[in-house]
PDB file of N, CA and C in Angstrom:
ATOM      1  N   UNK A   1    -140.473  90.921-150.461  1.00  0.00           N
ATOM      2  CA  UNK A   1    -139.534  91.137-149.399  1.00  0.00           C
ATOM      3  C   UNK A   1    -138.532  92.235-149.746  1.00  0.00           C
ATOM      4  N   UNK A   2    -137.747  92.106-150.811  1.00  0.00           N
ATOM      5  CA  UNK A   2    -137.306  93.276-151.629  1.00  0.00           C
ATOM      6  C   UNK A   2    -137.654  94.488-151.241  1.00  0.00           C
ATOM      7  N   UNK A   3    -138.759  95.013-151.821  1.00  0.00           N
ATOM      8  CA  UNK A   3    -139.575  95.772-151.430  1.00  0.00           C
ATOM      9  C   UNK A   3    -139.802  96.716-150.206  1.00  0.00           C
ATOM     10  N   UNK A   4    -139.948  95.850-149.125  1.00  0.00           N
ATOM     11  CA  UNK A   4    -139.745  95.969-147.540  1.00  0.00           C
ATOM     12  C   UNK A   4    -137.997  96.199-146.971  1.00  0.00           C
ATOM     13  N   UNK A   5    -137.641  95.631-147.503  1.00  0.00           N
ATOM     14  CA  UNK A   5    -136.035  95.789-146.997  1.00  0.00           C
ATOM     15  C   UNK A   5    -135.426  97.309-148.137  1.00  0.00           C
ATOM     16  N   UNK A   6    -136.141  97.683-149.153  1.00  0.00           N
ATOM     17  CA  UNK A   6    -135.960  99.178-149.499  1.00  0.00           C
ATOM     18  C   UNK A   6    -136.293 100.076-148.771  1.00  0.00           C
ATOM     19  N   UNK A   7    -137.528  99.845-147.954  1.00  0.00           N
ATOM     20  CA  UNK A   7    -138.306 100.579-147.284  1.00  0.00           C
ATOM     21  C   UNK A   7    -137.522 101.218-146.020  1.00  0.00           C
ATOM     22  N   UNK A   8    -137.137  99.896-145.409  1.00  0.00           N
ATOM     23  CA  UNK A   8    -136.539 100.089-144.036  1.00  0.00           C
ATOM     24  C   UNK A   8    -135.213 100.726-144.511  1.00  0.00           C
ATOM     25  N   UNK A   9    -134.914 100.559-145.573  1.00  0.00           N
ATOM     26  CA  UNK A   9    -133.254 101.238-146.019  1.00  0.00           C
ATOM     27  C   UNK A   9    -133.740 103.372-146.007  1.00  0.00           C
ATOM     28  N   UNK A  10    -134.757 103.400-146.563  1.00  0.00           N
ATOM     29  CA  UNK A  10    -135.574 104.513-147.107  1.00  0.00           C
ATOM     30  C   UNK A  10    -136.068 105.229-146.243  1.00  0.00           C
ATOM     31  N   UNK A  11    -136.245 104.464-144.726  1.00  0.00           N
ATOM     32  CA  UNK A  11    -136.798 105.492-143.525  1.00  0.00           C
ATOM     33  C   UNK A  11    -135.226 105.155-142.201  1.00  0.00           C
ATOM     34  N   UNK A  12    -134.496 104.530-142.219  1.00  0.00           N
ATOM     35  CA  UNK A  12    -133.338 104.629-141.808  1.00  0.00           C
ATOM     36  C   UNK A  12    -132.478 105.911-142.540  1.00  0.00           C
ATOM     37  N   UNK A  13    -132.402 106.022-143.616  1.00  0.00           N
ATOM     38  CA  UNK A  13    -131.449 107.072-144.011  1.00  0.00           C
ATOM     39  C   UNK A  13    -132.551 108.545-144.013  1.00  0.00           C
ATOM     40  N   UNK A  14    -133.347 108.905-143.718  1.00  0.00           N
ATOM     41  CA  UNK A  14    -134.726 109.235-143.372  1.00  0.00           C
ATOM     42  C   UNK A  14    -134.232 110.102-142.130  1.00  0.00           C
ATOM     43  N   UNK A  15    -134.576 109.122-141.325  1.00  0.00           N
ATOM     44  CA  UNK A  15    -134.034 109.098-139.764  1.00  0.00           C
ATOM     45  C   UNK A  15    -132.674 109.616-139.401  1.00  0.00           C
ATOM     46  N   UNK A  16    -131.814 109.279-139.869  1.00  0.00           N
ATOM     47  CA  UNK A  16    -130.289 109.808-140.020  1.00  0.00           C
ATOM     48  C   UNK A  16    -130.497 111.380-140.454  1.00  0.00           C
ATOM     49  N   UNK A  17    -131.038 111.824-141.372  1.00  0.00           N
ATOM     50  CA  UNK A  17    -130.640 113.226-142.154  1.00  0.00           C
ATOM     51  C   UNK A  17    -131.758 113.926-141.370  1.00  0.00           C
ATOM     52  N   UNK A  18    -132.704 113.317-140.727  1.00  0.00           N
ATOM     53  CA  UNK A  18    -133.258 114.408-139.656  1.00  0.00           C
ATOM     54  C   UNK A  18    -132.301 114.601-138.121  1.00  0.00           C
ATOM     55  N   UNK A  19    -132.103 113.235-137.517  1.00  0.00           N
ATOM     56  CA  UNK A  19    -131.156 113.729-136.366  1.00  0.00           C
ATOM     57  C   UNK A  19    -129.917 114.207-136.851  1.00  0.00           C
ATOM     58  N   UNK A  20    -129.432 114.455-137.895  1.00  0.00           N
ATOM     59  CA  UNK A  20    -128.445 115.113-138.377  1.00  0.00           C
ATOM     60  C   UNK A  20    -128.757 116.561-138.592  1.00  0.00           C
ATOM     61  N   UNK A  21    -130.335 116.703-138.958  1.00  0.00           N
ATOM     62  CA  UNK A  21    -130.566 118.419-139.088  1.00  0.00           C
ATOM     63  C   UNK A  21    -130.989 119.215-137.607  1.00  0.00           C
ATOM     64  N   UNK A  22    -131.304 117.998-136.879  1.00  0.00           N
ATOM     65  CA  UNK A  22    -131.687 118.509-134.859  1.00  0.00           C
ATOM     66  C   UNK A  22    -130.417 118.773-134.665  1.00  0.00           C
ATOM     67  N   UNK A  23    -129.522 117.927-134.573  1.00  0.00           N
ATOM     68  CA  UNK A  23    -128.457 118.168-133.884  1.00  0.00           C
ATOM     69  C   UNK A  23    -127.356 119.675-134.238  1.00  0.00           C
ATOM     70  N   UNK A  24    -127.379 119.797-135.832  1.00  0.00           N
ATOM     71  CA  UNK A  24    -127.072 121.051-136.613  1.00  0.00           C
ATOM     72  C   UNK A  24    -127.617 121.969-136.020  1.00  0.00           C
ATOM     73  N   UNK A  25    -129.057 122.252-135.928  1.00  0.00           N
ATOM     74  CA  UNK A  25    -129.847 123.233-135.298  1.00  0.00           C
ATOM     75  C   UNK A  25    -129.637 123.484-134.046  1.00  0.00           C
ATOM     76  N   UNK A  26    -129.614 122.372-132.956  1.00  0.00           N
ATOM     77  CA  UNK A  26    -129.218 122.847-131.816  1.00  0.00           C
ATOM     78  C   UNK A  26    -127.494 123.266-131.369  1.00  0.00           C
ATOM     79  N   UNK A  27    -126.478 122.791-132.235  1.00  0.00           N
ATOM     80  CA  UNK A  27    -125.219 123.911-131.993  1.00  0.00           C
ATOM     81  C   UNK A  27    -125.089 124.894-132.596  1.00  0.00           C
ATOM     82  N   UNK A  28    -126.215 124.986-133.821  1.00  0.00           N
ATOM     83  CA  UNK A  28    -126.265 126.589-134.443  1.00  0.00           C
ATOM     84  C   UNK A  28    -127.053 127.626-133.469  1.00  0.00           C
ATOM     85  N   UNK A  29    -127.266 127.436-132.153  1.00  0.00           N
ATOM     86  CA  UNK A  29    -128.068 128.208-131.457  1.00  0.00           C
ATOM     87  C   UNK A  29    -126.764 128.661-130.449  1.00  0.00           C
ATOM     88  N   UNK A  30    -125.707 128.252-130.517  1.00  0.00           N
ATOM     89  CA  UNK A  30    -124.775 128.962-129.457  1.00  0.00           C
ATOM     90  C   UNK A  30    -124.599 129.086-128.038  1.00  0.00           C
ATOM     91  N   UNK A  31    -124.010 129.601-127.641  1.00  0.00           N
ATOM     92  CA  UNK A  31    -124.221 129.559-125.725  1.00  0.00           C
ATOM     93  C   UNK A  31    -125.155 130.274-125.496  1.00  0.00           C
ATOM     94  N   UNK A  32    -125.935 129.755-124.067  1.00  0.00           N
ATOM     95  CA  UNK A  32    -126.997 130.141-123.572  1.00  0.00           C
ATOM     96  C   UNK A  32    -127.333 131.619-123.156  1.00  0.00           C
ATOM     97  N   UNK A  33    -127.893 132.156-123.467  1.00  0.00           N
ATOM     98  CA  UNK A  33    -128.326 133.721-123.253  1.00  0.00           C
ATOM     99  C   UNK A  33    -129.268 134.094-121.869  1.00  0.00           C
ATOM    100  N   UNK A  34    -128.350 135.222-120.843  1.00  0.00           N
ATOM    101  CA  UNK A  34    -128.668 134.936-119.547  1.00  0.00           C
ATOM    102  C   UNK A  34    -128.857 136.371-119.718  1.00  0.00           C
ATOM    103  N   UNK A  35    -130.560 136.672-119.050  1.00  0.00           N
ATOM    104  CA  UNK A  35    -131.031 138.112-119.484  1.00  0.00           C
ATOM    105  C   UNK A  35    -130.849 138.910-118.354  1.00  0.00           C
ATOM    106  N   UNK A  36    -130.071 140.161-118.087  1.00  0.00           N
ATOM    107  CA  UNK A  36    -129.721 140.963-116.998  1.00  0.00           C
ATOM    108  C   UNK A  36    -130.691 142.360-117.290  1.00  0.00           C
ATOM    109  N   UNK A  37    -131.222 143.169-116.517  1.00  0.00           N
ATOM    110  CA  UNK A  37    -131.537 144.325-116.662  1.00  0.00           C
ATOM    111  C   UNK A  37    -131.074 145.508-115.505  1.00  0.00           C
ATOM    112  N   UNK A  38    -130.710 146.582-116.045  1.00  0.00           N
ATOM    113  CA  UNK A  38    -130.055 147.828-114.858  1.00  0.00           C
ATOM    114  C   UNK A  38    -131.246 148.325-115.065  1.00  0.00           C
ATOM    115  N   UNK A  39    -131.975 148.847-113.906  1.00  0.00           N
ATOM    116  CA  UNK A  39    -132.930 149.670-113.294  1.00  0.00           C
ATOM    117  C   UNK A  39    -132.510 150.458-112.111  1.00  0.00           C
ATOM    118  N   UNK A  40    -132.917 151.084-112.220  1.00  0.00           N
ATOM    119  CA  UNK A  40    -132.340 152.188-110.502  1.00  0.00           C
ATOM    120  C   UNK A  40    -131.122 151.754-110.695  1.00  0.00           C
ATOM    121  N   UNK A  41    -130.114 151.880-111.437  1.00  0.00           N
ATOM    122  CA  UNK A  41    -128.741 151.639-111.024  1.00  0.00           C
ATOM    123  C   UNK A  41    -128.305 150.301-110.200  1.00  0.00           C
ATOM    124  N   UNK A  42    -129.071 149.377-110.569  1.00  0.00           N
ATOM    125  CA  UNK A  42    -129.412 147.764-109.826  1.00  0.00           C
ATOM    126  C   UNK A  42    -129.281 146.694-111.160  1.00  0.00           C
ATOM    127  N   UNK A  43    -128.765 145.634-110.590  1.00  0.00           N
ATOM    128  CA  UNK A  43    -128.631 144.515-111.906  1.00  0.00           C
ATOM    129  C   UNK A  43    -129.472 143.644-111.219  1.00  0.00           C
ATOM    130  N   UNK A  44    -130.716 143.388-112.219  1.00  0.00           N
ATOM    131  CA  UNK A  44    -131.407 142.183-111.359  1.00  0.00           C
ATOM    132  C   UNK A  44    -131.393 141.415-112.921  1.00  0.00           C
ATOM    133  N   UNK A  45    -130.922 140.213-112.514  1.00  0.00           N
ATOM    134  CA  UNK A  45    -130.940 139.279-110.917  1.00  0.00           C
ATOM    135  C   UNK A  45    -129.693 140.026-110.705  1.00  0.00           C
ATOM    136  N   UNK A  46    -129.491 140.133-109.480  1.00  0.00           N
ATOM    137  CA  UNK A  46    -128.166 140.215-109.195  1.00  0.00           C
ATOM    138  C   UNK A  46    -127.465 139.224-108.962  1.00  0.00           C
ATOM    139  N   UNK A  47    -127.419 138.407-108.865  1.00  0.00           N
ATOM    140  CA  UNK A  47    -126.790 136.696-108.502  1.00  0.00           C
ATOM    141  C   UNK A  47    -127.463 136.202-110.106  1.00  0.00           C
ATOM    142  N   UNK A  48    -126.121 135.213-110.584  1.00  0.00           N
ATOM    143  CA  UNK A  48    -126.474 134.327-111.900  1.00  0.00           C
ATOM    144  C   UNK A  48    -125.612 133.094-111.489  1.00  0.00           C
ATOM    145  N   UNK A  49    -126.413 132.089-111.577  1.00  0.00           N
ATOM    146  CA  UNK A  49    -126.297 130.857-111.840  1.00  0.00           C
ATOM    147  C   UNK A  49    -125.747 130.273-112.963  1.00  0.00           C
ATOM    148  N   UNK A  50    -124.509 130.207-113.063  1.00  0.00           N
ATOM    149  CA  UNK A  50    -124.234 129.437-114.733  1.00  0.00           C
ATOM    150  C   UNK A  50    -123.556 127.919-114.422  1.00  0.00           C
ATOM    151  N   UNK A  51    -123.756 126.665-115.342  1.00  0.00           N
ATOM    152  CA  UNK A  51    -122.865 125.926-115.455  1.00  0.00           C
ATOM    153  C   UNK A  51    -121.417 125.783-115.833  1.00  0.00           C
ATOM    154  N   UNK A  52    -120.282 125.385-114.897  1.00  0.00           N
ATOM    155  CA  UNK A  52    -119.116 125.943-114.956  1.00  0.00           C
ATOM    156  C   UNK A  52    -118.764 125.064-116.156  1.00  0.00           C
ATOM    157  N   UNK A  53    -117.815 125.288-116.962  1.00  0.00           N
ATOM    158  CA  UNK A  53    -116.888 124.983-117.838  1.00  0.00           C
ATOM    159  C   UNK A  53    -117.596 125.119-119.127  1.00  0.00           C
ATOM    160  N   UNK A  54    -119.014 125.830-119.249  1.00  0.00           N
ATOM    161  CA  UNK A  54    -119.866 126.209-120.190  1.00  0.00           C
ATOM    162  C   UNK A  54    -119.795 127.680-120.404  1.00  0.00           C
ATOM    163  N   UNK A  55    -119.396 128.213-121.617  1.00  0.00           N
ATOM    164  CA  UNK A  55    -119.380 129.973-122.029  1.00  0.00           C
ATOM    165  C   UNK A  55    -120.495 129.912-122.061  1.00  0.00           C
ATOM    166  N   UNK A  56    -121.303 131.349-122.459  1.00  0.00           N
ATOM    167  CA  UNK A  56    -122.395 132.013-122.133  1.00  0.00           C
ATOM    168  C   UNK A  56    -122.852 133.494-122.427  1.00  0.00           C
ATOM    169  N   UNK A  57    -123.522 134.129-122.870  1.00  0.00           N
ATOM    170  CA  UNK A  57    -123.834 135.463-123.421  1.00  0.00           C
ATOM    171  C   UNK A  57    -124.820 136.173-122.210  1.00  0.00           C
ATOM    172  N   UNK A  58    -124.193 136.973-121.859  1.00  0.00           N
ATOM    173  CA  UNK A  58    -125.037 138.224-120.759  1.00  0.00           C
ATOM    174  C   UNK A  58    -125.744 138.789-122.040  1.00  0.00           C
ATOM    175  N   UNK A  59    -126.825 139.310-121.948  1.00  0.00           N
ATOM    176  CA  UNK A  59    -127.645 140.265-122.669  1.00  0.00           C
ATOM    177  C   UNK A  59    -128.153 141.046-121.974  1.00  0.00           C
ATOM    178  N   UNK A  60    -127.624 142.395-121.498  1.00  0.00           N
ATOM    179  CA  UNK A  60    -128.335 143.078-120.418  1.00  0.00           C
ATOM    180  C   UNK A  60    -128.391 144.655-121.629  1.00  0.00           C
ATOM    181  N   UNK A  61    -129.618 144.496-120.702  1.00  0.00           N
ATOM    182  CA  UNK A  61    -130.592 146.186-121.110  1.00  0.00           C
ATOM    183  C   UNK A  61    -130.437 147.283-120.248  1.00  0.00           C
ATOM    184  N   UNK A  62    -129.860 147.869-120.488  1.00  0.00           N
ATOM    185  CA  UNK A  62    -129.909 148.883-119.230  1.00  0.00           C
ATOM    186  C   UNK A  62    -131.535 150.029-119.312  1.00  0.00           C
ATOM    187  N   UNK A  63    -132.201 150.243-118.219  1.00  0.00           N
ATOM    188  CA  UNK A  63    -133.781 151.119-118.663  1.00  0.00           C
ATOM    189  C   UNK A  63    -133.072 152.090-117.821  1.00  0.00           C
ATOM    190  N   UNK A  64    -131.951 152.600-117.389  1.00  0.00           N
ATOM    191  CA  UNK A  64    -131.954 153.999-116.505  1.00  0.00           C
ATOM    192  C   UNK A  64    -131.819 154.558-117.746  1.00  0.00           C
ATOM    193  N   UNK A  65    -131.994 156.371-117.194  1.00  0.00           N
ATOM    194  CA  UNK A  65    -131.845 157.266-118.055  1.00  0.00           C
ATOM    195  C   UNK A  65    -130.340 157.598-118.777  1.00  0.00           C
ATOM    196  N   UNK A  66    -129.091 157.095-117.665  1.00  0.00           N
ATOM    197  CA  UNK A  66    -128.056 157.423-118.085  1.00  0.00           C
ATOM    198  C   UNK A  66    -127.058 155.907-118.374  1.00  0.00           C
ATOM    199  N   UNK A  67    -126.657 156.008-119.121  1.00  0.00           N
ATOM    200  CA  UNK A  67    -125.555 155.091-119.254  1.00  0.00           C
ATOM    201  C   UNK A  67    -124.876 154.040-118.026  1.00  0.00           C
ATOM    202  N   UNK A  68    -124.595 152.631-117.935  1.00  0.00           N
ATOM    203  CA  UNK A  68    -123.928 152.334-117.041  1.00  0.00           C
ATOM    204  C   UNK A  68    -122.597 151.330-117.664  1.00  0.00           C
ATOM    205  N   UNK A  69    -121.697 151.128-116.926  1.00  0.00           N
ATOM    206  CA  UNK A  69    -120.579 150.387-117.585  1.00  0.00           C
ATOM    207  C   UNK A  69    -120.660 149.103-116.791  1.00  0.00           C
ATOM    208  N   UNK A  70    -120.654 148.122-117.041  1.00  0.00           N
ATOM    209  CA  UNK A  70    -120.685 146.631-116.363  1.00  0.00           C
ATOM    210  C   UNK A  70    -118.995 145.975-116.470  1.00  0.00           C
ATOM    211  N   UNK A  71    -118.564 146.332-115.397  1.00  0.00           N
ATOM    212  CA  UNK A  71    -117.027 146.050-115.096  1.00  0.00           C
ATOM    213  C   UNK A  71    -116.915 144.314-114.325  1.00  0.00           C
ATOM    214  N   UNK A  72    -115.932 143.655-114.551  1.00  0.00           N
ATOM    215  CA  UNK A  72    -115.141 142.442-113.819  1.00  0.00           C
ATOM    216  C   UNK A  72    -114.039 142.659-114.213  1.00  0.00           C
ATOM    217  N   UNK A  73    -112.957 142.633-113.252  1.00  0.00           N
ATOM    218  CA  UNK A  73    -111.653 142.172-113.278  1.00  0.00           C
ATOM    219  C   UNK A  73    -111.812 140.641-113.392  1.00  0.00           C
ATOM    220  N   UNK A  74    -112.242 139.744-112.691  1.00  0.00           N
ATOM    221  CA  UNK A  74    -112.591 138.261-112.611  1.00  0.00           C
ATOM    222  C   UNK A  74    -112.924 138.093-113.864  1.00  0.00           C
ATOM    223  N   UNK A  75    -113.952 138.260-114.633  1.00  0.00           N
ATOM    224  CA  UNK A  75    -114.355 137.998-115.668  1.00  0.00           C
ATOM    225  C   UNK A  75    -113.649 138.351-117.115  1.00  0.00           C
ATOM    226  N   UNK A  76    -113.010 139.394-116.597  1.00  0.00           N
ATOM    227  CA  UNK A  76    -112.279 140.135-117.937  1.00  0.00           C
ATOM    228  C   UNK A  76    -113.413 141.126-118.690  1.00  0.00           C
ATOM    229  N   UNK A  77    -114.217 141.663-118.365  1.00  0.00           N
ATOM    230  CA  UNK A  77    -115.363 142.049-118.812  1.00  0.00           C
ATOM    231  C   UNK A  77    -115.211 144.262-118.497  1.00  0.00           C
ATOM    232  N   UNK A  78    -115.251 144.518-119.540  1.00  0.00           N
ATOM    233  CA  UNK A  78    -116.268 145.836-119.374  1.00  0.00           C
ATOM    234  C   UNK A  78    -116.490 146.726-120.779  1.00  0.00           C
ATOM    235  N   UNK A  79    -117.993 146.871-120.555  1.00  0.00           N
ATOM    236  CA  UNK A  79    -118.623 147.345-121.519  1.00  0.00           C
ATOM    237  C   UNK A  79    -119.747 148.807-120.845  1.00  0.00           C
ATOM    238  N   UNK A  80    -119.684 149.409-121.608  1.00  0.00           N
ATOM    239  CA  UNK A  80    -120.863 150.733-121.425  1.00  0.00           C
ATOM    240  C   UNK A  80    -121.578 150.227-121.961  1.00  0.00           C
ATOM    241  N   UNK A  81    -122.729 150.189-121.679  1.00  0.00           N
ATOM    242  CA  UNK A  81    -124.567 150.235-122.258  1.00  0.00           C
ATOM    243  C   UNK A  81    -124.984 151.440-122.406  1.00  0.00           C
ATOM    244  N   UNK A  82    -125.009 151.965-123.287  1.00  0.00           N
ATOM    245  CA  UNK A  82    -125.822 153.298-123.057  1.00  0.00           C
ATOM    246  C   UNK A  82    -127.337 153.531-122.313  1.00  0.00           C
ATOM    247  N   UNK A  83    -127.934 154.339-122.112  1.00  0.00           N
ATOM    248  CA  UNK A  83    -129.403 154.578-121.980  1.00  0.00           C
ATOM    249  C   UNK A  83    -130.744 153.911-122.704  1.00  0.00           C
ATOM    250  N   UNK A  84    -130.895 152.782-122.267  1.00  0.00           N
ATOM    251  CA  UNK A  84    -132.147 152.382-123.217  1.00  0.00           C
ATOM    252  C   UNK A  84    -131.538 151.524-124.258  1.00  0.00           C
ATOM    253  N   UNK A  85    -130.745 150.729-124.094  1.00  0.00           N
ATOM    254  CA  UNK A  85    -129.670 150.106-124.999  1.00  0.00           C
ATOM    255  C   UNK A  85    -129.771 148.692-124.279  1.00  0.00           C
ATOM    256  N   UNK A  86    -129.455 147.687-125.206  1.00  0.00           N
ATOM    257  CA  UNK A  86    -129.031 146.246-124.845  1.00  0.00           C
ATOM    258  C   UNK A  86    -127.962 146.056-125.484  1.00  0.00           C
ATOM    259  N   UNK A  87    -126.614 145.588-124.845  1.00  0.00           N
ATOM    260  CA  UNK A  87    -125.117 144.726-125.034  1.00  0.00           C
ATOM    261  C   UNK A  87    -125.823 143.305-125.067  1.00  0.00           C
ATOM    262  N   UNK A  88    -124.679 142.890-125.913  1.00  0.00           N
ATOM    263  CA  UNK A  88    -124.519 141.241-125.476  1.00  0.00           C
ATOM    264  C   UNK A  88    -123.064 141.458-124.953  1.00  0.00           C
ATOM    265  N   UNK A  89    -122.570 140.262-123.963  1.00  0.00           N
ATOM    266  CA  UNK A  89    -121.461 140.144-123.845  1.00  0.00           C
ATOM    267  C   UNK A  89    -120.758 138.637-123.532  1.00  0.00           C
ATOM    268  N   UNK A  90    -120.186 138.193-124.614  1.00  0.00           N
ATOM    269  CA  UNK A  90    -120.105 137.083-124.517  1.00  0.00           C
ATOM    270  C   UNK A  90    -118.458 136.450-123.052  1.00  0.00           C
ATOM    271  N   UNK A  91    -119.527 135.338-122.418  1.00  0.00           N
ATOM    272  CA  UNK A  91    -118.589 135.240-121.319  1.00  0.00           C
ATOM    273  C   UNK A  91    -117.518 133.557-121.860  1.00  0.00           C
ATOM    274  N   UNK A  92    -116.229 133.685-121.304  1.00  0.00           N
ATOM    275  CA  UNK A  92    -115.790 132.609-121.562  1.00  0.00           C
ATOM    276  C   UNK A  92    -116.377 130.881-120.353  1.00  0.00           C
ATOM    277  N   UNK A  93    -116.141 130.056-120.658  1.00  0.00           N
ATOM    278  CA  UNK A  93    -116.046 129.211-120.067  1.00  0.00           C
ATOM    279  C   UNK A  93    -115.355 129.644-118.565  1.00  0.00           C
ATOM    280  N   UNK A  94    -116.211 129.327-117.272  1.00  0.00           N
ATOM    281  CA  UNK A  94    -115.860 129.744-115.904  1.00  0.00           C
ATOM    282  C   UNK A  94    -115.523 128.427-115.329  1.00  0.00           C
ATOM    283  N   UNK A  95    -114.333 128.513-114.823  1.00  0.00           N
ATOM    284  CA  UNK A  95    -114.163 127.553-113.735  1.00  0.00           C
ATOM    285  C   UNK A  95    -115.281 127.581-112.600  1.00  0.00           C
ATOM    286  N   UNK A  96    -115.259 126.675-111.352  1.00  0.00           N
ATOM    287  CA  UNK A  96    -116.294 126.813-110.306  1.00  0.00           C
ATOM    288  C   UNK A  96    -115.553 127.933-109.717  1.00  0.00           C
ATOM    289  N   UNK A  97    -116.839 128.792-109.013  1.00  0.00           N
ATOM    290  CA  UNK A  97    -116.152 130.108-108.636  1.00  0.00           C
ATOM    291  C   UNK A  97    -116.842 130.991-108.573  1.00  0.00           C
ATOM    292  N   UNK A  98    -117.384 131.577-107.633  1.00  0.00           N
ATOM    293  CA  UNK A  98    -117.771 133.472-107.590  1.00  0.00           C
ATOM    294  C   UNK A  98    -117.390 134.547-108.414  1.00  0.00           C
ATOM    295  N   UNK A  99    -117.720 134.950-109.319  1.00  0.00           N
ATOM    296  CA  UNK A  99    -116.886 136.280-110.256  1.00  0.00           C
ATOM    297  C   UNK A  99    -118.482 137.434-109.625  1.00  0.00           C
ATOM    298  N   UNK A 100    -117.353 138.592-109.346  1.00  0.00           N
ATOM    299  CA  UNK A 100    -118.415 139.601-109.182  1.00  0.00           C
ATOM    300  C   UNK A 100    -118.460 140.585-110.118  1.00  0.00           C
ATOM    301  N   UNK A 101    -119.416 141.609-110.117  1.00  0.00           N
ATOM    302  CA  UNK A 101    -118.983 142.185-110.925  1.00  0.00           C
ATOM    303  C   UNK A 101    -120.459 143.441-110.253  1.00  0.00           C
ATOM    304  N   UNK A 102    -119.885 144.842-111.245  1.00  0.00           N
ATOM    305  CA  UNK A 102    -120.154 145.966-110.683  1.00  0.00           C
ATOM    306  C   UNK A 102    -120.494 146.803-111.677  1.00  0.00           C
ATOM    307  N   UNK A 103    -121.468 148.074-111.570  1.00  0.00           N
ATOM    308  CA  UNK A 103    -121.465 149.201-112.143  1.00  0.00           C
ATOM    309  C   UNK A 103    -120.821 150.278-112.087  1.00  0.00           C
ATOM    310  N   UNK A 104    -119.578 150.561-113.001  1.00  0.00           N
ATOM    311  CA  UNK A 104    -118.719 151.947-112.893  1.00  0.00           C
ATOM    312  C   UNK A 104    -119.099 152.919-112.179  1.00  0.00           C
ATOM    313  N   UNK A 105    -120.222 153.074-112.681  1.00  0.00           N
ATOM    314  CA  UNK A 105    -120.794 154.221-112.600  1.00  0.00           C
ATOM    315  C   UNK A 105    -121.879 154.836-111.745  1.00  0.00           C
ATOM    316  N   UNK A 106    -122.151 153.414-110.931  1.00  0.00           N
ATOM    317  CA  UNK A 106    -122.704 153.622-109.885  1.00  0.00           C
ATOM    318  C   UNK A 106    -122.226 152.524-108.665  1.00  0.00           C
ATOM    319  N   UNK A 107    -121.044 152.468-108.433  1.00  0.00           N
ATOM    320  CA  UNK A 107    -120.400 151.278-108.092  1.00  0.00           C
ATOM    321  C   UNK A 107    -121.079 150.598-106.848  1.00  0.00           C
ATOM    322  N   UNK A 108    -121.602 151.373-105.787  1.00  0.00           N
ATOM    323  CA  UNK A 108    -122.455 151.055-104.186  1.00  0.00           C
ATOM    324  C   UNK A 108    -123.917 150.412-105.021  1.00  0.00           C
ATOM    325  N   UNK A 109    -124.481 150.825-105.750  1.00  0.00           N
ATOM    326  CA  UNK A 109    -125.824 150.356-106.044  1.00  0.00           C
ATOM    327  C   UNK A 109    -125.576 148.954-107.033  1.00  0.00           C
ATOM    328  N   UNK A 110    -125.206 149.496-107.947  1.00  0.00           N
ATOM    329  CA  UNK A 110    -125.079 148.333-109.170  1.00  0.00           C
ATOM    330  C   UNK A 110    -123.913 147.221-109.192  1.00  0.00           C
ATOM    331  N   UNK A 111    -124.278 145.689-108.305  1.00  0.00           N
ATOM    332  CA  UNK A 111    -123.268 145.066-108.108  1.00  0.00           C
ATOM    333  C   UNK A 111    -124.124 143.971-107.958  1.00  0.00           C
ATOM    334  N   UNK A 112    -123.347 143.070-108.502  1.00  0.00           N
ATOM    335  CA  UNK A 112    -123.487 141.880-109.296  1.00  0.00           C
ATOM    336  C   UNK A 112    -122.565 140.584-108.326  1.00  0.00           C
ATOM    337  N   UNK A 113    -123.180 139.235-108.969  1.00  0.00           N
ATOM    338  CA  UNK A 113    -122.263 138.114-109.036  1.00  0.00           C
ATOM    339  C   UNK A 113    -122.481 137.294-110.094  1.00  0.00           C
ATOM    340  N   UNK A 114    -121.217 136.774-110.245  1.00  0.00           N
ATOM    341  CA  UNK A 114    -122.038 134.985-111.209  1.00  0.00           C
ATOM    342  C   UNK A 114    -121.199 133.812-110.239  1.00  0.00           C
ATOM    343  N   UNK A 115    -122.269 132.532-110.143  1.00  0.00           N
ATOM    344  CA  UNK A 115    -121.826 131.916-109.218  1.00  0.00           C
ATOM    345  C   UNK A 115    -121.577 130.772-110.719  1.00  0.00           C
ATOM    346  N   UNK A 116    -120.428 130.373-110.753  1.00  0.00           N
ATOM    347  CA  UNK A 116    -120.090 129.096-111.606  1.00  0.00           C
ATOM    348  C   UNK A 116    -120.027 127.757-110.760  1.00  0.00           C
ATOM    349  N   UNK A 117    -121.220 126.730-111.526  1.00  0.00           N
ATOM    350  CA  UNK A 117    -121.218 125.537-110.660  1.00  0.00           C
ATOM    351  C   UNK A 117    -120.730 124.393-111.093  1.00  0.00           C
TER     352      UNK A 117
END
């Protein structure tokens, strides 16, 4: 009996130091990464879906030939991408809410939202 009651001690602490290494692993992965791309001076998607009171990382690529800048006043956000370049840009935690957002540099074509839910 001994024996058996080591056992169960031996795959309980087992069990513990693995959901202890899942759970490590999954907050070492960070906020969720939401993939944007500028083409023709266009952000597709143009509409993003995020969960509100959750931060979050834009990773957008821009493929035009020239540079674009991804501006929000709402968001607090602006960064240049160069040509053929990927930013990350890390977003804070959004209340519920519409934030839009736009291309400097091509402001009529390249325009954006994030809808926080």
């Amino acid at each position: 009996m001994r024996l058996g009651g080591y056992s169960t001690l031996v795959a309980l602490a087992t069990s513990l130091a693995l959901l202890t290494t899942a759970a490590h692993s999954l907050a070492d992965e960070g906020p969720e990464q939401i993939v944007v791309t500028i083409e023709n001076h266009r952000f597709r998607p143009d509409e993003i879906r995020v969960k509100a009171g959750t931060p979050f990382t834009l990773v957008v690529t821009n493929k035009d030939a020239k540079p674009e800048e991804i501006e929000s006043k709402d968001l607090r956000v602006e960064k240049v991408i160069p040509a053929g370049r990927t930013a990350s840009i890390r977003v804070r935690a959004l209340k519920p809410g519409t934030y839009p957002f736009f291309g400097e540099f091509n402001p009529t074509t390249a325009r954006g939202r994030i809808v926080a839910e």
